[in-house]
PDB file of N, CA and C in Angstrom:
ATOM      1  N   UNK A   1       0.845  -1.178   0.000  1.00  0.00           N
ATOM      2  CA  UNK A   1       0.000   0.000   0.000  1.00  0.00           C
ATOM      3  C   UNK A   1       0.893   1.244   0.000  1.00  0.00           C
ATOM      4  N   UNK A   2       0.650   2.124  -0.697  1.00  0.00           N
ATOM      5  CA  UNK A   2       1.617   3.515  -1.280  1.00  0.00           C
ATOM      6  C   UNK A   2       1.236   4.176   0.175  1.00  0.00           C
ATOM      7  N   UNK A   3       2.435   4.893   0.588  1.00  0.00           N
ATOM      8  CA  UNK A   3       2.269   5.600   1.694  1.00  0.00           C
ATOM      9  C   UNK A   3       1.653   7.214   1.434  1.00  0.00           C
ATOM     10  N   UNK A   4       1.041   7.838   2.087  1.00  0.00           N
ATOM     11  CA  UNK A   4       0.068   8.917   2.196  1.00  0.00           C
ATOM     12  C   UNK A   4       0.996  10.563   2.123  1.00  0.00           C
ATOM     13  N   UNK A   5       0.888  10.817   1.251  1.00  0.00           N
ATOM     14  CA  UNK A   5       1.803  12.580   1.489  1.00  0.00           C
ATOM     15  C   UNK A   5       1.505  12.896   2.324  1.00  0.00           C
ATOM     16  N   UNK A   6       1.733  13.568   3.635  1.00  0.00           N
ATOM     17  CA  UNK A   6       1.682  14.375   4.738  1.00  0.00           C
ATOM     18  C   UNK A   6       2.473  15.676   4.066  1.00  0.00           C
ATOM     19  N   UNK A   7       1.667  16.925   4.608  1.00  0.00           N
ATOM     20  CA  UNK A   7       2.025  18.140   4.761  1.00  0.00           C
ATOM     21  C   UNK A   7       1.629  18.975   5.624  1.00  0.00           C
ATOM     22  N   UNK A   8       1.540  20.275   5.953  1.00  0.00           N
ATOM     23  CA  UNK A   8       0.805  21.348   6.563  1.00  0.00           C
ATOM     24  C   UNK A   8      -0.120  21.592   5.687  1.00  0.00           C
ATOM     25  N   UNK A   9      -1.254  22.531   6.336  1.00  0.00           N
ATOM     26  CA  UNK A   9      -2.099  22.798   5.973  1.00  0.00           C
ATOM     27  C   UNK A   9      -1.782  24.078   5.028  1.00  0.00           C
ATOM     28  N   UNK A  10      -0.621  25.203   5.612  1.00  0.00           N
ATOM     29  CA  UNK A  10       0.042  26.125   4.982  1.00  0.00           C
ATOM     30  C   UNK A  10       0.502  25.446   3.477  1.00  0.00           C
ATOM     31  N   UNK A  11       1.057  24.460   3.918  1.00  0.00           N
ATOM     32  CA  UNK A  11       1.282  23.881   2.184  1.00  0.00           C
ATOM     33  C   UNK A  11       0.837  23.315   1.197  1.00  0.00           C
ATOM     34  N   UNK A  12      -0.501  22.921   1.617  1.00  0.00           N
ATOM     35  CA  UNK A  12      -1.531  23.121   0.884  1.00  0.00           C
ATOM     36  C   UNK A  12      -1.864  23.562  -0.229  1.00  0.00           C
ATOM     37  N   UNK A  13      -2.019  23.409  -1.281  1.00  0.00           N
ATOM     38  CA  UNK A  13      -2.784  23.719  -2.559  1.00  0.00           C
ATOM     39  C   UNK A  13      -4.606  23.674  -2.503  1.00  0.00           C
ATOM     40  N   UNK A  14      -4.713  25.079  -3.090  1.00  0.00           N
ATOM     41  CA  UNK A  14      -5.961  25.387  -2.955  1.00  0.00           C
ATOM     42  C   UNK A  14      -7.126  24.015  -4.111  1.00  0.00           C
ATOM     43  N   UNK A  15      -7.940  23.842  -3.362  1.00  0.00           N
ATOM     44  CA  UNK A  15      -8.209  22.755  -3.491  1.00  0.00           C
ATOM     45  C   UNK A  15      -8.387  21.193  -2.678  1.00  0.00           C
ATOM     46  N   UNK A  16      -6.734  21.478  -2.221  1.00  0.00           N
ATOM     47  CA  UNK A  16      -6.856  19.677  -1.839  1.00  0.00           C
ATOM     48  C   UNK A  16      -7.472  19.542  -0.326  1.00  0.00           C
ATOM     49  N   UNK A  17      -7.482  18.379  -0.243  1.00  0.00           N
ATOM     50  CA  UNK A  17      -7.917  17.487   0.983  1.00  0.00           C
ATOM     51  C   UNK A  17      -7.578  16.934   1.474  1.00  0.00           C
ATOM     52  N   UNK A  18      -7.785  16.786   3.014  1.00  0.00           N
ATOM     53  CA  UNK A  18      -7.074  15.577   3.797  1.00  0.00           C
ATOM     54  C   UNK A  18      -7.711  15.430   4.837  1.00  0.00           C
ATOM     55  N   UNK A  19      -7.135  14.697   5.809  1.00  0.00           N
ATOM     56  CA  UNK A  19      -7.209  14.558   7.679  1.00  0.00           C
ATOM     57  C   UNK A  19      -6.194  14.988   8.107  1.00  0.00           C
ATOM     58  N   UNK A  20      -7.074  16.160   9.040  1.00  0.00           N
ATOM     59  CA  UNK A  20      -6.013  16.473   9.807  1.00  0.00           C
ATOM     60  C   UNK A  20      -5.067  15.132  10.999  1.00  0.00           C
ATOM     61  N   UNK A  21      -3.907  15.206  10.628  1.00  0.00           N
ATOM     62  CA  UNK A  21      -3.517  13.881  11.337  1.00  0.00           C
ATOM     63  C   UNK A  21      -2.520  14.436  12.905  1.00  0.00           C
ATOM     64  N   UNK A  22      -2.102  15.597  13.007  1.00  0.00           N
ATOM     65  CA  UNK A  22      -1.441  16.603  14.113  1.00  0.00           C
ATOM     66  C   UNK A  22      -1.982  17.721  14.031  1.00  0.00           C
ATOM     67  N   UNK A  23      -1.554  17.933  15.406  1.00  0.00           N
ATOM     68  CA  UNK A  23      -1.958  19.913  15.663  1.00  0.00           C
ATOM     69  C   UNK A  23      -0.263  20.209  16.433  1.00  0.00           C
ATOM     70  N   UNK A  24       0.794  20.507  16.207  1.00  0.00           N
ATOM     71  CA  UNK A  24       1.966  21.150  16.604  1.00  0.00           C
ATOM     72  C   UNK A  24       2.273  22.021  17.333  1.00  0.00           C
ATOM     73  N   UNK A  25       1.840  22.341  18.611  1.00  0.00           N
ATOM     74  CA  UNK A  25       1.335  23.107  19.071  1.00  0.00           C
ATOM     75  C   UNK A  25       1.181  23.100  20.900  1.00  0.00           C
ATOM     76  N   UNK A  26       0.863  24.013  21.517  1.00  0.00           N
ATOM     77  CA  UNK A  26       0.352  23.562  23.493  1.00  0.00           C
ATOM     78  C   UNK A  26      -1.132  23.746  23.264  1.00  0.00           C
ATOM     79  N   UNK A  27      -1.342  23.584  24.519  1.00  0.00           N
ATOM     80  CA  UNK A  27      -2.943  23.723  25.093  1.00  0.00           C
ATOM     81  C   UNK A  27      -3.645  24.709  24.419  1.00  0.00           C
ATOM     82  N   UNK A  28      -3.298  26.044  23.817  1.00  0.00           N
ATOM     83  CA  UNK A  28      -4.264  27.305  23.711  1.00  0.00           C
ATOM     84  C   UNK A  28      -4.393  27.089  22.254  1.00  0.00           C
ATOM     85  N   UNK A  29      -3.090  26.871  21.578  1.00  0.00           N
ATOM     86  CA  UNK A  29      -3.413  26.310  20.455  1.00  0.00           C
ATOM     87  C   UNK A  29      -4.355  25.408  19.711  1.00  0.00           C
ATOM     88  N   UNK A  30      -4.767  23.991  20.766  1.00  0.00           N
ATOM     89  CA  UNK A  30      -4.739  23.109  20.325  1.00  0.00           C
ATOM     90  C   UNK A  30      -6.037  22.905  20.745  1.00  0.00           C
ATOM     91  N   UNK A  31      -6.604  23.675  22.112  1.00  0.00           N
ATOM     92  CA  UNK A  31      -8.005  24.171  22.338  1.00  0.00           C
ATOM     93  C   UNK A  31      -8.555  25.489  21.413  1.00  0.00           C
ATOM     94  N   UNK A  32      -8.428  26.210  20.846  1.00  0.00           N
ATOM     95  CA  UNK A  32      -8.637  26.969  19.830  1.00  0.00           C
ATOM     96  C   UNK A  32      -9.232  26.416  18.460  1.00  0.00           C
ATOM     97  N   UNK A  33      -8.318  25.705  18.107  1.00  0.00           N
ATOM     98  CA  UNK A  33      -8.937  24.975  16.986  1.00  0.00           C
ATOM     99  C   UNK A  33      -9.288  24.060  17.290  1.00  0.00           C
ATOM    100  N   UNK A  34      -9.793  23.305  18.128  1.00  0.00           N
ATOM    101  CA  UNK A  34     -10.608  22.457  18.513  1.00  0.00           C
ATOM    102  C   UNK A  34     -11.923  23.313  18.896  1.00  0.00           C
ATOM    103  N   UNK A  35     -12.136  24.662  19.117  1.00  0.00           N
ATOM    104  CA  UNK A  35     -13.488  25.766  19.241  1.00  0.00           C
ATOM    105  C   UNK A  35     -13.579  26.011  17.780  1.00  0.00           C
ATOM    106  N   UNK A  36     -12.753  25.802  16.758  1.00  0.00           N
ATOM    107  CA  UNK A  36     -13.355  25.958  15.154  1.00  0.00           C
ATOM    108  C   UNK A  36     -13.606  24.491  14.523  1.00  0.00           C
ATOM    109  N   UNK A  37     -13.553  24.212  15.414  1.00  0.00           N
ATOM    110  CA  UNK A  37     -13.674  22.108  14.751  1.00  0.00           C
ATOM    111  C   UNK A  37     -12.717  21.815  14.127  1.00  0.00           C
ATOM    112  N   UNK A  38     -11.266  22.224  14.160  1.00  0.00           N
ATOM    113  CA  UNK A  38     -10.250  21.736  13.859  1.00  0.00           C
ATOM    114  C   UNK A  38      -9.478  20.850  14.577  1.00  0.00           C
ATOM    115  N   UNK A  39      -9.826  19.091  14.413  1.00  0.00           N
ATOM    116  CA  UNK A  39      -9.061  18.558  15.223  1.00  0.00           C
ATOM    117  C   UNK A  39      -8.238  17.143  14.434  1.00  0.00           C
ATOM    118  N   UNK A  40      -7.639  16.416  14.892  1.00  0.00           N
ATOM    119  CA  UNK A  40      -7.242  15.408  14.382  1.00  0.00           C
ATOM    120  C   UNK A  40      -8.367  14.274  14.215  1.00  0.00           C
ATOM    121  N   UNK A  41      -8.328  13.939  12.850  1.00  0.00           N
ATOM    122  CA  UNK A  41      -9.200  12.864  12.690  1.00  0.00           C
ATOM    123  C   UNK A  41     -10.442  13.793  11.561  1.00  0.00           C
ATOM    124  N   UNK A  42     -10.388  15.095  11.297  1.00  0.00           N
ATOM    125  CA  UNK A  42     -11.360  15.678  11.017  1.00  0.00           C
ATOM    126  C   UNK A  42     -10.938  15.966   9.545  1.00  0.00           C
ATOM    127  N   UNK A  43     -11.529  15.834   8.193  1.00  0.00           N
ATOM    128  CA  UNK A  43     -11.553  16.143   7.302  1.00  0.00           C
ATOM    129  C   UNK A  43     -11.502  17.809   7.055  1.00  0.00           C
ATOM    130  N   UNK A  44     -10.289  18.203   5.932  1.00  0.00           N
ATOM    131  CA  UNK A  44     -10.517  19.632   5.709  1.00  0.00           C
ATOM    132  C   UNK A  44     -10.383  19.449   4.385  1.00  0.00           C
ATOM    133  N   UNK A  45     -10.679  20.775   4.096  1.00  0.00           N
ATOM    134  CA  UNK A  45     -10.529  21.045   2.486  1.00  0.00           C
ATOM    135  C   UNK A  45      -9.838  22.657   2.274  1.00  0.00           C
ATOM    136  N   UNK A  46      -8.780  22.920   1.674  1.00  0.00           N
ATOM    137  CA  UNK A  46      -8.069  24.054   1.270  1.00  0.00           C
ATOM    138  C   UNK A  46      -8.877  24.655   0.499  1.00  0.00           C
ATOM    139  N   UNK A  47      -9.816  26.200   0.883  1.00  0.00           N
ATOM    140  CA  UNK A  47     -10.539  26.926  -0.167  1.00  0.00           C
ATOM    141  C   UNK A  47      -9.943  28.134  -0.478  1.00  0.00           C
ATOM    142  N   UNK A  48      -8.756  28.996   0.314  1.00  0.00           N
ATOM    143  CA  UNK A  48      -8.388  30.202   0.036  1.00  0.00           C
ATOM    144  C   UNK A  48      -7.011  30.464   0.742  1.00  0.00           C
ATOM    145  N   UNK A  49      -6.189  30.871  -0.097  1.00  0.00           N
ATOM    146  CA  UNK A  49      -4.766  31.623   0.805  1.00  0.00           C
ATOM    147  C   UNK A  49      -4.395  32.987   0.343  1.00  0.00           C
ATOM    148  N   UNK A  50      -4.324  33.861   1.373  1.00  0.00           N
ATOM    149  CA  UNK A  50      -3.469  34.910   0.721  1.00  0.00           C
ATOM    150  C   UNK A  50      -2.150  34.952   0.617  1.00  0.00           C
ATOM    151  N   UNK A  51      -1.742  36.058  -0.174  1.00  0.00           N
ATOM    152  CA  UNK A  51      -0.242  36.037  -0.781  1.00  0.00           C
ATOM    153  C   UNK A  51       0.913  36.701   0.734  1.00  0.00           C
ATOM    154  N   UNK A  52       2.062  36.675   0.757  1.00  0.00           N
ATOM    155  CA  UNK A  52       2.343  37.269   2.045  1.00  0.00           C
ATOM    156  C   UNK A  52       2.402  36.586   3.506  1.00  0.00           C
ATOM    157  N   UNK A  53       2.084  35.434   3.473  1.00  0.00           N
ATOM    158  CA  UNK A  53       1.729  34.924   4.611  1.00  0.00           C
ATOM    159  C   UNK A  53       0.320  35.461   5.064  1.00  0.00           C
ATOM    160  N   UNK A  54      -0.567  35.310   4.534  1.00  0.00           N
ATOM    161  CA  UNK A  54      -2.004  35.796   4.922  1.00  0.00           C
ATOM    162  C   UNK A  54      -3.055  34.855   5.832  1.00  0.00           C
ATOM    163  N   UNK A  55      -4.185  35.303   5.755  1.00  0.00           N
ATOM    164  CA  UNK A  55      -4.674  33.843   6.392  1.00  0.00           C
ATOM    165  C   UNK A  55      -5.310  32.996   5.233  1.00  0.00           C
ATOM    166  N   UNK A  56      -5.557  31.375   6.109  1.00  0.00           N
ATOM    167  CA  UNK A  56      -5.513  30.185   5.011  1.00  0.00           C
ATOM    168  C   UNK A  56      -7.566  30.122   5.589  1.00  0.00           C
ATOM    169  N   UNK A  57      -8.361  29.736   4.483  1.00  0.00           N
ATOM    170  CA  UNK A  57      -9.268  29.284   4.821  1.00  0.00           C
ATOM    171  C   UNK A  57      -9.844  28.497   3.971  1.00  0.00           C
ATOM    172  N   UNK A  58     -10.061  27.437   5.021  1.00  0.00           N
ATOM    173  CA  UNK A  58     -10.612  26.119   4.879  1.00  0.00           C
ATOM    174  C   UNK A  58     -12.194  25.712   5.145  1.00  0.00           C
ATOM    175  N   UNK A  59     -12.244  24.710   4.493  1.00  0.00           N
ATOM    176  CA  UNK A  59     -13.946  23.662   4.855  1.00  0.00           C
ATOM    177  C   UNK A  59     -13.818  22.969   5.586  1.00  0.00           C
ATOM    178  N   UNK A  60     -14.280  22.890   6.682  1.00  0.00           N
ATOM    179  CA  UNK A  60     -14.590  21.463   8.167  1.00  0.00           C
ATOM    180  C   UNK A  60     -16.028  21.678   8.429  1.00  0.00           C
ATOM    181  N   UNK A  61     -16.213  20.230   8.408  1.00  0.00           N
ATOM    182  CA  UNK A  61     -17.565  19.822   8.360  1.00  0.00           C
ATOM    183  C   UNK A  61     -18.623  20.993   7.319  1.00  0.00           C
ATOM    184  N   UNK A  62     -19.310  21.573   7.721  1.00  0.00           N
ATOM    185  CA  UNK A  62     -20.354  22.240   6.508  1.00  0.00           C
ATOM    186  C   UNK A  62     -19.524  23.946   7.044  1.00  0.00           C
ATOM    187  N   UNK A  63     -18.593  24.559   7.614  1.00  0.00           N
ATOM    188  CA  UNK A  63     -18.259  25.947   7.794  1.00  0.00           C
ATOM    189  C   UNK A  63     -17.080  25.950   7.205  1.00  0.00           C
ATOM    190  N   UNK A  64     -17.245  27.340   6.760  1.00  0.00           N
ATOM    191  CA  UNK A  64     -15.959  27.794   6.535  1.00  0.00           C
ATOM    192  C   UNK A  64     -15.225  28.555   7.506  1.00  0.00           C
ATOM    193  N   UNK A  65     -13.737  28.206   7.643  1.00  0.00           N
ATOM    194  CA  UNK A  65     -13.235  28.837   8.936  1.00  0.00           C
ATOM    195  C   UNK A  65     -12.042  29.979   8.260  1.00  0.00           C
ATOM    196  N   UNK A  66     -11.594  31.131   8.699  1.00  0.00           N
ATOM    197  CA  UNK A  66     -10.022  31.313   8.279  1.00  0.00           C
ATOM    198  C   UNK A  66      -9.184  31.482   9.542  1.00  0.00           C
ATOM    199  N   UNK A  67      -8.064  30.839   9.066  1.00  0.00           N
ATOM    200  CA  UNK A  67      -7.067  31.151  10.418  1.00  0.00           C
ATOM    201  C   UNK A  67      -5.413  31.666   9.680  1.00  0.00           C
ATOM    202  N   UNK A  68      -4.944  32.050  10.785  1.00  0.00           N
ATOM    203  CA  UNK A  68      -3.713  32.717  10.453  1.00  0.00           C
ATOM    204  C   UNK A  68      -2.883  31.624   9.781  1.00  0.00           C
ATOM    205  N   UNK A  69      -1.572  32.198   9.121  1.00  0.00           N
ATOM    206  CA  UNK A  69      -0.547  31.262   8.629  1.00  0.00           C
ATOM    207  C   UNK A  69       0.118  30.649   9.294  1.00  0.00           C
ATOM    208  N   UNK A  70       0.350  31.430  10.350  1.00  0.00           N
ATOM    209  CA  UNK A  70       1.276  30.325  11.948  1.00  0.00           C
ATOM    210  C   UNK A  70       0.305  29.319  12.054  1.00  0.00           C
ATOM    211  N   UNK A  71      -0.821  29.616  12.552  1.00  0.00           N
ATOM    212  CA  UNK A  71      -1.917  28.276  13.301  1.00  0.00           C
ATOM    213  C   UNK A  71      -1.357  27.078  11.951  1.00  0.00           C
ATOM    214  N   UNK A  72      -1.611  27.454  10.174  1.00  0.00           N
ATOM    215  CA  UNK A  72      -1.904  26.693   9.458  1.00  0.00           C
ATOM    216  C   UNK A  72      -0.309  26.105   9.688  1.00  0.00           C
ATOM    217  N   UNK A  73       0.753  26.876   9.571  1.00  0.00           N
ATOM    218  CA  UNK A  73       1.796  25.784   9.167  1.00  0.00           C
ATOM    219  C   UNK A  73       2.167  24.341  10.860  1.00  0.00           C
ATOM    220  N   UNK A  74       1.592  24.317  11.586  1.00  0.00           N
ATOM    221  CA  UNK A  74       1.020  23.819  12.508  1.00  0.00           C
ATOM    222  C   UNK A  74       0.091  22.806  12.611  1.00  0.00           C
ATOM    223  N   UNK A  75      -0.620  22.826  11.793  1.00  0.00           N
ATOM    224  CA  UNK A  75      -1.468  21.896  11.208  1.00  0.00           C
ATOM    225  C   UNK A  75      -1.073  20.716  10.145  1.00  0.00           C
ATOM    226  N   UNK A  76      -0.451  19.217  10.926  1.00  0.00           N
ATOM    227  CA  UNK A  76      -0.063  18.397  10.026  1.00  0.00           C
ATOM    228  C   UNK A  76      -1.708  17.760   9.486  1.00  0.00           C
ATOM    229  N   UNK A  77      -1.295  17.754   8.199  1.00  0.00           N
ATOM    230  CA  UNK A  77      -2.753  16.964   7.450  1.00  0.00           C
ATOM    231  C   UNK A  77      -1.931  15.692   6.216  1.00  0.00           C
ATOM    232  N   UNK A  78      -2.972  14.396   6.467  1.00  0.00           N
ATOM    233  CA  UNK A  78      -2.035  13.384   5.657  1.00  0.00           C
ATOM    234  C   UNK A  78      -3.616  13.874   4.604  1.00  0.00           C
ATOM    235  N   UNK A  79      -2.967  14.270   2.833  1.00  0.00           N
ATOM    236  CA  UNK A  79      -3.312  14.554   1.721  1.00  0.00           C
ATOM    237  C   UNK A  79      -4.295  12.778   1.560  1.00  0.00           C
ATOM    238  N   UNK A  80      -5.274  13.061   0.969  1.00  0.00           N
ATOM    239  CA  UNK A  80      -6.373  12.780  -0.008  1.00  0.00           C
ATOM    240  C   UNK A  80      -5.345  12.007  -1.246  1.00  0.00           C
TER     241      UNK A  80
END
């Protein structure tokens, strides 16, 4: 069985998909996006990045969320 690309969510291409499989991060972090439904085990989808280090926003479950570029490069997701 072919092993799974893992990346950040920052590295991401608009478009793709995955599970989030880590959050990189302490407690405030990791309770934060767990208050936007960002957790491990949870399906996202890459819908928008700005240029600059901007913020990244994504699809979890039926919302759209945006979060900063720190939170995203923090966010390990194994790719779709």
């Amino acid at each position: 069985m072919p092993e799974r690309k893992q990346t950040t969510l920052a590295g991401m291409q608009i478009g793709q998909s995955g599970v989030v499989i880590q959050i990189q991060g302490g407690h405030g972090l990791v309770n934060r996006l767990n208050s936007l439904g960002i957790r491990p085990g949870k399906r996202i989808t890459k819908t928008s990045s700005m240029i600059m280090r901007g913020p990244v926003t994504i699809q979890v479950d039926r919302a759209q969320v945006a979060i900063g570029f720190g939170m995203a490069r923090r966010i390990i997701v194994e790719l779709d």
